[in-house]
Protein backbone atom coordinates (compact mmCIF):
# COMPACT_ATOMS: atom_id res chain seq x y z
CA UNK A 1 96.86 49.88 130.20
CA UNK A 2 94.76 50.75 126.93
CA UNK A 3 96.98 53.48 126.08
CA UNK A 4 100.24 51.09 126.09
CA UNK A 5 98.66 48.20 124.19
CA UNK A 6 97.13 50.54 121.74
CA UNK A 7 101.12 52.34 121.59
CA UNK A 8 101.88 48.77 121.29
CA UNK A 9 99.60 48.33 118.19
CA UNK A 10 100.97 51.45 116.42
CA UNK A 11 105.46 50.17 116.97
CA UNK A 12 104.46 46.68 116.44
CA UNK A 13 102.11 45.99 113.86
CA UNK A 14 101.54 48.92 112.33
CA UNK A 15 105.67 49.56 112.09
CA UNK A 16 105.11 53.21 113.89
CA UNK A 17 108.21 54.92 115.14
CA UNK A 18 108.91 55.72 118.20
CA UNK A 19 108.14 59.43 118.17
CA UNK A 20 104.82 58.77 116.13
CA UNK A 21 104.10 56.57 119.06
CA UNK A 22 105.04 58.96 121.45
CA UNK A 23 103.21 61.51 120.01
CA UNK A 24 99.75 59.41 120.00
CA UNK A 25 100.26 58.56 123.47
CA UNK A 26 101.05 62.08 124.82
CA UNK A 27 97.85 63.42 122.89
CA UNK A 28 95.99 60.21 124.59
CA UNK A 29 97.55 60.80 128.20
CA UNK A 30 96.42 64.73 127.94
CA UNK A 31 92.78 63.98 127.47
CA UNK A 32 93.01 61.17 129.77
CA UNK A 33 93.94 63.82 132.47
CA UNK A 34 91.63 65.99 131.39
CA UNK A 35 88.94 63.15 131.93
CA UNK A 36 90.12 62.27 135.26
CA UNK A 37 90.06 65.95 136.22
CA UNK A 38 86.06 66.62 135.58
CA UNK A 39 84.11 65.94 138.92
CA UNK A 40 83.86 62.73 138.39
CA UNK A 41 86.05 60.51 136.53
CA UNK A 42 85.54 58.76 133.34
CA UNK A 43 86.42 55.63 131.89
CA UNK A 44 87.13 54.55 128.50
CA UNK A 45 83.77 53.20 128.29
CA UNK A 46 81.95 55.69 129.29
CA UNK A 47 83.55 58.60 127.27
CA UNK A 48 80.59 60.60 125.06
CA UNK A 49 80.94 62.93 122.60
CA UNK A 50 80.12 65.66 124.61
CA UNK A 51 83.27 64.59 126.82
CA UNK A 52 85.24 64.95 123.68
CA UNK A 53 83.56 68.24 122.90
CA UNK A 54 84.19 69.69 125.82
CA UNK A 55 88.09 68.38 125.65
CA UNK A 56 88.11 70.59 122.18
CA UNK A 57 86.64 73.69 123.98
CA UNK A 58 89.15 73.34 127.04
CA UNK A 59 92.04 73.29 124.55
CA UNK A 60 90.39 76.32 122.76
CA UNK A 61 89.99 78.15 126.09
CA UNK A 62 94.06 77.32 126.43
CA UNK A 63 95.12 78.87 123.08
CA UNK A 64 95.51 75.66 121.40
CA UNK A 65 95.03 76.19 117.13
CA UNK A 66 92.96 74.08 115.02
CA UNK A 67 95.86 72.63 113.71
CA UNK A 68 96.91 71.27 117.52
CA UNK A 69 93.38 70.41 118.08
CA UNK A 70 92.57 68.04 114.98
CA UNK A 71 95.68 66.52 116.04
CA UNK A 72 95.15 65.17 119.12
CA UNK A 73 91.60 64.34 117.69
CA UNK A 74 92.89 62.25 115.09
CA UNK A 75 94.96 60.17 117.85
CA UNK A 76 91.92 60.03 119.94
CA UNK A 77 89.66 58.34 116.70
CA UNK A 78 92.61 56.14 116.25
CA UNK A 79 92.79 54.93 119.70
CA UNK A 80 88.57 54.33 119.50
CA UNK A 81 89.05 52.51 116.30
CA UNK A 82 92.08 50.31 117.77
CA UNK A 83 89.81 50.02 120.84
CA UNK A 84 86.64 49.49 119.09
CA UNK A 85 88.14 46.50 116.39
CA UNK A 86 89.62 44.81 119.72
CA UNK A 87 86.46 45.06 121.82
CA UNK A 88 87.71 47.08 124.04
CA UNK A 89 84.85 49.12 124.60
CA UNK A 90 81.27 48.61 122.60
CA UNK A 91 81.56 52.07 121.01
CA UNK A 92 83.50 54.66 119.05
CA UNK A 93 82.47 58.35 120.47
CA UNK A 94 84.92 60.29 118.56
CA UNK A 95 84.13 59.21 114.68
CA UNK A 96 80.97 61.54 114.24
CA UNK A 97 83.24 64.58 116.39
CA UNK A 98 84.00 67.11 113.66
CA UNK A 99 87.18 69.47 114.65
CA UNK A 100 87.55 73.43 113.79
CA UNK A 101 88.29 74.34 110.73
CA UNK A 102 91.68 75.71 109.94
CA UNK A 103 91.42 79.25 109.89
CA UNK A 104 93.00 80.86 106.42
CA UNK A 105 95.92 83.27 106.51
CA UNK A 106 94.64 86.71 106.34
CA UNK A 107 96.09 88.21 102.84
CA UNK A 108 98.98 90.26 103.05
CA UNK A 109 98.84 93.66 102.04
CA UNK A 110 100.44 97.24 101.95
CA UNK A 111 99.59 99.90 104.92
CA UNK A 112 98.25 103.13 102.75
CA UNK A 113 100.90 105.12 103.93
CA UNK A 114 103.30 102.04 102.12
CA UNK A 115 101.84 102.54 98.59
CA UNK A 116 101.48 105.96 98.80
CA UNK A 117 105.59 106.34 99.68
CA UNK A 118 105.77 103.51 96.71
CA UNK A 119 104.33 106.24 93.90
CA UNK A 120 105.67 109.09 94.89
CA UNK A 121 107.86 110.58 91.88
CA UNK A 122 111.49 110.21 93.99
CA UNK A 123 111.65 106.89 94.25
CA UNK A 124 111.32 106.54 90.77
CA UNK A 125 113.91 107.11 87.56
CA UNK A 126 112.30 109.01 84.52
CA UNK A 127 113.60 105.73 82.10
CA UNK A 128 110.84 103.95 80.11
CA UNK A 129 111.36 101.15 82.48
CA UNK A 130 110.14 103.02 85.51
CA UNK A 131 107.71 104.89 83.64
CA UNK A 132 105.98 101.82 82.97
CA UNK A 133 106.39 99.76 86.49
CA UNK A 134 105.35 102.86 88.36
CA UNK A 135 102.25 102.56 86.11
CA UNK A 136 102.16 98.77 86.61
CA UNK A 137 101.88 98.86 90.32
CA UNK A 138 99.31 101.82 90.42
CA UNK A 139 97.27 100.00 87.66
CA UNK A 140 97.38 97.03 90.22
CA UNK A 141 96.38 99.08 92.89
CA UNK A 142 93.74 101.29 91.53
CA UNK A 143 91.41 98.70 89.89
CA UNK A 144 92.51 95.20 92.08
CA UNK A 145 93.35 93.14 88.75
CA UNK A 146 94.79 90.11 88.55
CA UNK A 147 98.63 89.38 86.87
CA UNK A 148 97.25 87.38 84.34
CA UNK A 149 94.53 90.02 83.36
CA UNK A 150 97.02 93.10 83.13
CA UNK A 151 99.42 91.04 80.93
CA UNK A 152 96.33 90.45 78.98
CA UNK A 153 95.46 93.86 78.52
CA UNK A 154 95.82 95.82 75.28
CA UNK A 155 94.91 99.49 74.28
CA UNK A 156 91.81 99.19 73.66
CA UNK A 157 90.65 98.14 76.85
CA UNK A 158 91.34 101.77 78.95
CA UNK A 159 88.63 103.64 77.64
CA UNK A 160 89.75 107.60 78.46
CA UNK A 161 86.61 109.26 78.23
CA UNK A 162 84.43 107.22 80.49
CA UNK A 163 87.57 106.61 83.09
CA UNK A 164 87.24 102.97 82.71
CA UNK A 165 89.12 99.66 82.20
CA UNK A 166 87.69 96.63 80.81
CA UNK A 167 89.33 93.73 81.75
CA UNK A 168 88.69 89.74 80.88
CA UNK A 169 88.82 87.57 83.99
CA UNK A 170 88.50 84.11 84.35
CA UNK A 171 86.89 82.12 82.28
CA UNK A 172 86.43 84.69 79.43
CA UNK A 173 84.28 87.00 82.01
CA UNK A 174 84.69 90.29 81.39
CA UNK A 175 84.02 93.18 83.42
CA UNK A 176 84.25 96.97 83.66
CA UNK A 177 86.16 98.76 86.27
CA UNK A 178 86.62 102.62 87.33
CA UNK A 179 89.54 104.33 87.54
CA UNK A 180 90.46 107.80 88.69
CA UNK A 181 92.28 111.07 87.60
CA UNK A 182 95.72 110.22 89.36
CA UNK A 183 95.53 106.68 87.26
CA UNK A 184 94.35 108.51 84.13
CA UNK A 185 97.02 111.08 83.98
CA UNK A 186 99.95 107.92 84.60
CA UNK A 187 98.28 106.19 81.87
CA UNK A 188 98.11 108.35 79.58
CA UNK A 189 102.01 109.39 80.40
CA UNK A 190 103.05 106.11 79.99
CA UNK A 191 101.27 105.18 76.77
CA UNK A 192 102.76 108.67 75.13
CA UNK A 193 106.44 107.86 76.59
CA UNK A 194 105.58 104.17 74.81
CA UNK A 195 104.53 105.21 71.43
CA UNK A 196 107.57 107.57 71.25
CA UNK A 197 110.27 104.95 72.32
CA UNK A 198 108.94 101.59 70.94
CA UNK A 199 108.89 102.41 67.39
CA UNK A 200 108.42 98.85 66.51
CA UNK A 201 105.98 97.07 69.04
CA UNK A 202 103.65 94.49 69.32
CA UNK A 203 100.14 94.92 70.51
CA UNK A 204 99.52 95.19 74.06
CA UNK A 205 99.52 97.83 76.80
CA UNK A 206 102.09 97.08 78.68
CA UNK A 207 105.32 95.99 76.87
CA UNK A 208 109.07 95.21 77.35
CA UNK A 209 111.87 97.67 75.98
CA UNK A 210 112.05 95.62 73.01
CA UNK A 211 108.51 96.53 71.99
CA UNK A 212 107.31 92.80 73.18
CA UNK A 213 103.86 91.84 75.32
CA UNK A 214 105.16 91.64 79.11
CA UNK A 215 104.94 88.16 80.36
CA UNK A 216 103.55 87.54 83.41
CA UNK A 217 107.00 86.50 85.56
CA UNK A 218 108.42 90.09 84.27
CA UNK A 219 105.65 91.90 85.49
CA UNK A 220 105.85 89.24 88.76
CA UNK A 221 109.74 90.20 89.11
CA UNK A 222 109.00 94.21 88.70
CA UNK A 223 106.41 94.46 91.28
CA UNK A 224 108.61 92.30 93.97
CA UNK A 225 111.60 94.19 93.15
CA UNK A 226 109.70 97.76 93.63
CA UNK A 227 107.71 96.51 96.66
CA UNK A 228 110.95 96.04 98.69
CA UNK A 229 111.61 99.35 98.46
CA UNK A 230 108.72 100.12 100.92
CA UNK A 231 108.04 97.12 102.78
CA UNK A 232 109.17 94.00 104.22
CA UNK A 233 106.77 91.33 103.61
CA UNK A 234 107.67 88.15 102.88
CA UNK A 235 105.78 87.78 99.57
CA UNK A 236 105.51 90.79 97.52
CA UNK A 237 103.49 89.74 94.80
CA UNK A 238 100.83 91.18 92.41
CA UNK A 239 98.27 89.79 94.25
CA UNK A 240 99.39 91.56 97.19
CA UNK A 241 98.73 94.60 95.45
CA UNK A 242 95.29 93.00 94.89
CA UNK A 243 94.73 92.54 98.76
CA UNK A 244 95.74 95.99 99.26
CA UNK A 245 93.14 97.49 96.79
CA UNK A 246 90.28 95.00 98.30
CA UNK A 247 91.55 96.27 101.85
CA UNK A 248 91.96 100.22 101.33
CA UNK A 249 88.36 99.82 99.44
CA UNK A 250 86.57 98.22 102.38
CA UNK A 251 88.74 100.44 104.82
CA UNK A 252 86.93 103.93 102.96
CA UNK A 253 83.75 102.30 103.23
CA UNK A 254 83.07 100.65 99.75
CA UNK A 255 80.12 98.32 100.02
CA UNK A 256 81.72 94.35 100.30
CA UNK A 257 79.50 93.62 97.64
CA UNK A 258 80.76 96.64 94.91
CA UNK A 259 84.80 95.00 95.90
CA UNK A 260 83.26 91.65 94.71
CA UNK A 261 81.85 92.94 91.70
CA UNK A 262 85.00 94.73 91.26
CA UNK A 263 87.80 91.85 92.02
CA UNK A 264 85.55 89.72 90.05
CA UNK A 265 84.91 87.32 92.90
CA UNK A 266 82.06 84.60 92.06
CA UNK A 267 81.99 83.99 95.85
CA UNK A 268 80.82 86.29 98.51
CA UNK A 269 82.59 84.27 100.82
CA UNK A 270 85.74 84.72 98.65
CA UNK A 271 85.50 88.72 99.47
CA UNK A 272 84.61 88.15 103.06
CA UNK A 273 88.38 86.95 104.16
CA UNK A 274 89.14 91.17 103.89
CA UNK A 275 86.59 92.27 106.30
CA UNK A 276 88.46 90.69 108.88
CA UNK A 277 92.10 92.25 107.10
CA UNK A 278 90.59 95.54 107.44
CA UNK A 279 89.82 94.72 111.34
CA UNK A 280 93.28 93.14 111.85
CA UNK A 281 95.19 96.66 110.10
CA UNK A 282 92.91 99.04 111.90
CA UNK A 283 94.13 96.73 115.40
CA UNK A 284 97.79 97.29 113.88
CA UNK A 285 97.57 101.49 112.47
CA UNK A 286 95.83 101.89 116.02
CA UNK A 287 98.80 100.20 117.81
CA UNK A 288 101.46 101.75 115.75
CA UNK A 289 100.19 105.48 116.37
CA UNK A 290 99.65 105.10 120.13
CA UNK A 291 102.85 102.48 121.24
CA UNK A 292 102.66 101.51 125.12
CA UNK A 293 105.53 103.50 126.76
């Protein structure tokens, strides 16, 4: 009866439709039903929080998501506040019930074995176009910059002798990251096949065939067009390259807080999302190498 006049409320003075309504009142039938089901059963009235709490854990328990869950909460504080402003009960139990937090995508990223069939020489032509988005996406992948830092970067900021990049971040932060021998030897390979090609060019590291600073939806449009030729992910992006450095660091045991330091994260919390990638890929590499016959 409190379910239909309250379905009543929503069609005919709010101006509901009819699925929004019968949406409500499905969500409001479930937990009545899960009510009646405890040992004893409960009215309206005498619905706690702790009822409601232990509604949210049952639906856990079933699979539901967070996203199901703060649904049917939300119809349930409507109904209470419906209930509530008609004095049809003498309290609201579900405005001080707080429901799970959405859980974030994990980041996408590339399996090792991805990136390093990505570099390898073949797949590659020995133009100065190549030359340079070969050493675009191993830049990305070596140090974990972001697009808008490696567009920003000039000559001056790969320092040779001390295998190092310096690279301004957000905000005008700026911060020093290592490199190795493999990204060394590209680097320098690209910079020589530059200099001899681009007699007239602006400054900047990396640069279009005309000589010009690469903008950041050419170097966007390089990577996703190189990415597909190893993978199928839905977004191939820079920043997946990112994720993939941050991943294959944590994965051969870099401390969480050296990949901070490194990605230039102000938040630990920021870095933390990848311990749980590197979980979720060893779950996957460990599924792919022994398949269920």
């Amino acid at each position: 009866m409190m379910i239909q006049r309250f379905l009543d409320y929503l069609k005919f003075e709010r101006n509901r439709s009819n699925l929004t309504a019968k949406n409500y009142g499905d969500d409001l039938r479930a937990f009545e039903t899960f009510c009646k089901d405890q040992n004893e059963p409960i009215s309206w009235e005498a619905v706690d929080a702790d009822v409601i709490r232990n509604w949210m854990e049952h639906m856990m328990d079933k699979g539901n998501n967070a996203t199901s869950i703060n649904r049917r909460l939300s119809a349930l504080r409507s109904f209470y506040r419906f209930a509530l402003s008609r004095k049809l009960v003498s309290k609201d139990p579900a405005h001080s019930i707080t429901g799970p937090k959405r859980s974030k995508p994990l980041p996408q990223f590339l399996k090792e074995r991805e990136m390093d069939r990505l570099l390898q020489p073949d797949l590659w032509t020995d133009g100065y176009e190549d030359v340079r988005n070969r050493t675009i996406v191993m830049t990305f992948y070596e140090t974990g910059i972001r697009l808008s830092e490696l567009t920003g970067l000039d000559d001056d900021a790969v320092d040779f002798v001390n295998h190092q990049l310096k690279v301004t971040g957000k905000r005008n932060k700026q911060r020093i990251i290592p490199f190795g021998d493999e990204l060394d030897s590209t680097l320098r390979s690209y910079i020589e096949r530059r200099n001899a090609e681009l007699t007239n060019r602006t400054e900047g590291l990396f640069l279009t065939s005309k000589g010009e600073r690469m903008t950041p939806e050419q170097v966007r449009k390089s990577v996703q067009r190189n990415l597909l030729k190893v993978c199928t992910l839905k977004k191939r992006s820079p920043h997946v390259l990112r994720h993939t450095f941050a991943t294959a660091m944590l994965n051969n045991k870099a401390g969480i807080e050296s990949v901070k330091k490194l990605l230039g994260h102000e938040s630990l919390t920021t870095t933390e999302i990848y311990t749980h990638t590197t979980f979720e890929q060893l779950k996957r590499e460990y599924s792919d190498a022994h398949p269920r016959a």
